[in-house]
Protein backbone atom coordinates (compact mmCIF):
# COMPACT_ATOMS: atom_id res chain seq x y z
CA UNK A 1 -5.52 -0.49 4.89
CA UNK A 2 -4.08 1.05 7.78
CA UNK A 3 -4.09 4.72 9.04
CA UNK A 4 -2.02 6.18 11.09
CA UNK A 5 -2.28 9.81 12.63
CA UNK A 6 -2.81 12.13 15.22
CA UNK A 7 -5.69 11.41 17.99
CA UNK A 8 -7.54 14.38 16.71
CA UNK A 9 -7.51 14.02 13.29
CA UNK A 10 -10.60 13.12 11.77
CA UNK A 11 -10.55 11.19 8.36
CA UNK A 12 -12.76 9.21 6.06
CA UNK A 13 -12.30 6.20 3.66
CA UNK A 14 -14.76 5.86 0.34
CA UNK A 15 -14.54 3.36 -3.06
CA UNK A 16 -14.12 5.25 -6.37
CA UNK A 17 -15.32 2.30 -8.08
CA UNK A 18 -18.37 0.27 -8.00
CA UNK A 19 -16.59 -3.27 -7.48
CA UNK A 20 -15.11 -1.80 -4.77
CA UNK A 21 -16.80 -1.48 -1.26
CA UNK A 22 -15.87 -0.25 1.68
CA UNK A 23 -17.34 -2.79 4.59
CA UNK A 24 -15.55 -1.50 7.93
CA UNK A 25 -13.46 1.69 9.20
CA UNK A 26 -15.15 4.08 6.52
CA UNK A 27 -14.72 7.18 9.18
CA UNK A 28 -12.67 7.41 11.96
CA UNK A 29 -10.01 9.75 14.08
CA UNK A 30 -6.79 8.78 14.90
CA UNK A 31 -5.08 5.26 13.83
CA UNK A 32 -7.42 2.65 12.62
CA UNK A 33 -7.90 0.53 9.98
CA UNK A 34 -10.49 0.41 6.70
CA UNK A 35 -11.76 -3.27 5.56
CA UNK A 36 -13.00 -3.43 1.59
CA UNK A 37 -14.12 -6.38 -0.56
CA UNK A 38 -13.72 -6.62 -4.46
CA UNK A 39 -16.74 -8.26 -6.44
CA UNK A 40 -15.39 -11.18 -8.53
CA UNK A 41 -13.83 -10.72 -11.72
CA UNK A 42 -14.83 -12.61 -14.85
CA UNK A 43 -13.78 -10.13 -17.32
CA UNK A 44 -10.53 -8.44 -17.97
CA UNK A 45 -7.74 -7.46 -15.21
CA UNK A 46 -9.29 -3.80 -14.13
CA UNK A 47 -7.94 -1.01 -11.93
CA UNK A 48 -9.69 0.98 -9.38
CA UNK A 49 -8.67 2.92 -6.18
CA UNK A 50 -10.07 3.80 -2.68
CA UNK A 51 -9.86 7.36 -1.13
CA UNK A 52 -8.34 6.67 2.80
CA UNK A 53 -7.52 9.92 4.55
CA UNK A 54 -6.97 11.83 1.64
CA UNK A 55 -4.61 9.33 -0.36
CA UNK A 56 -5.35 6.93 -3.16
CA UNK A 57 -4.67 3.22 -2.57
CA UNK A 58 -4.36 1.87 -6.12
CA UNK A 59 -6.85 -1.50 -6.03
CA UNK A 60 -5.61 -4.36 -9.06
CA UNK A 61 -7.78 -7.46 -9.61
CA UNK A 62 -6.37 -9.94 -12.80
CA UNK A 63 -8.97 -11.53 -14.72
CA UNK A 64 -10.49 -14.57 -13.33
């Protein structure tokens, strides 16, 4: 996921669910860019989100 804003702004990234995980960019200022991983799946197709800089980024894995 990328972000994109002013040099001074200051903004954080965090997983609302547990299968999600953030693994690189979880604070920054300015642009950047936020790395997560999704555990596997072996049950049905679930729905989750991450937090960047204020704004939900919807997160779909399909059943395995």
């Amino acid at each position: 996921v990328n972000v994109s804003t002013g040099s001074t702004c200051a903004w954080t990234a965090k997983s609302n669910d547990s299968w999600i995980t953030v693994t690189a960019g979880a604070s920054g200022s300015g642009n950047g860019a936020v790395r997560f991983s999704v555990a596997a799946n072996s049950g049905k197709k679930r729905e989750g989100s991450l937090t960047v800089a204020g704004q939900t980024v919807a997160v779909v894995q399909d059943s395995k």
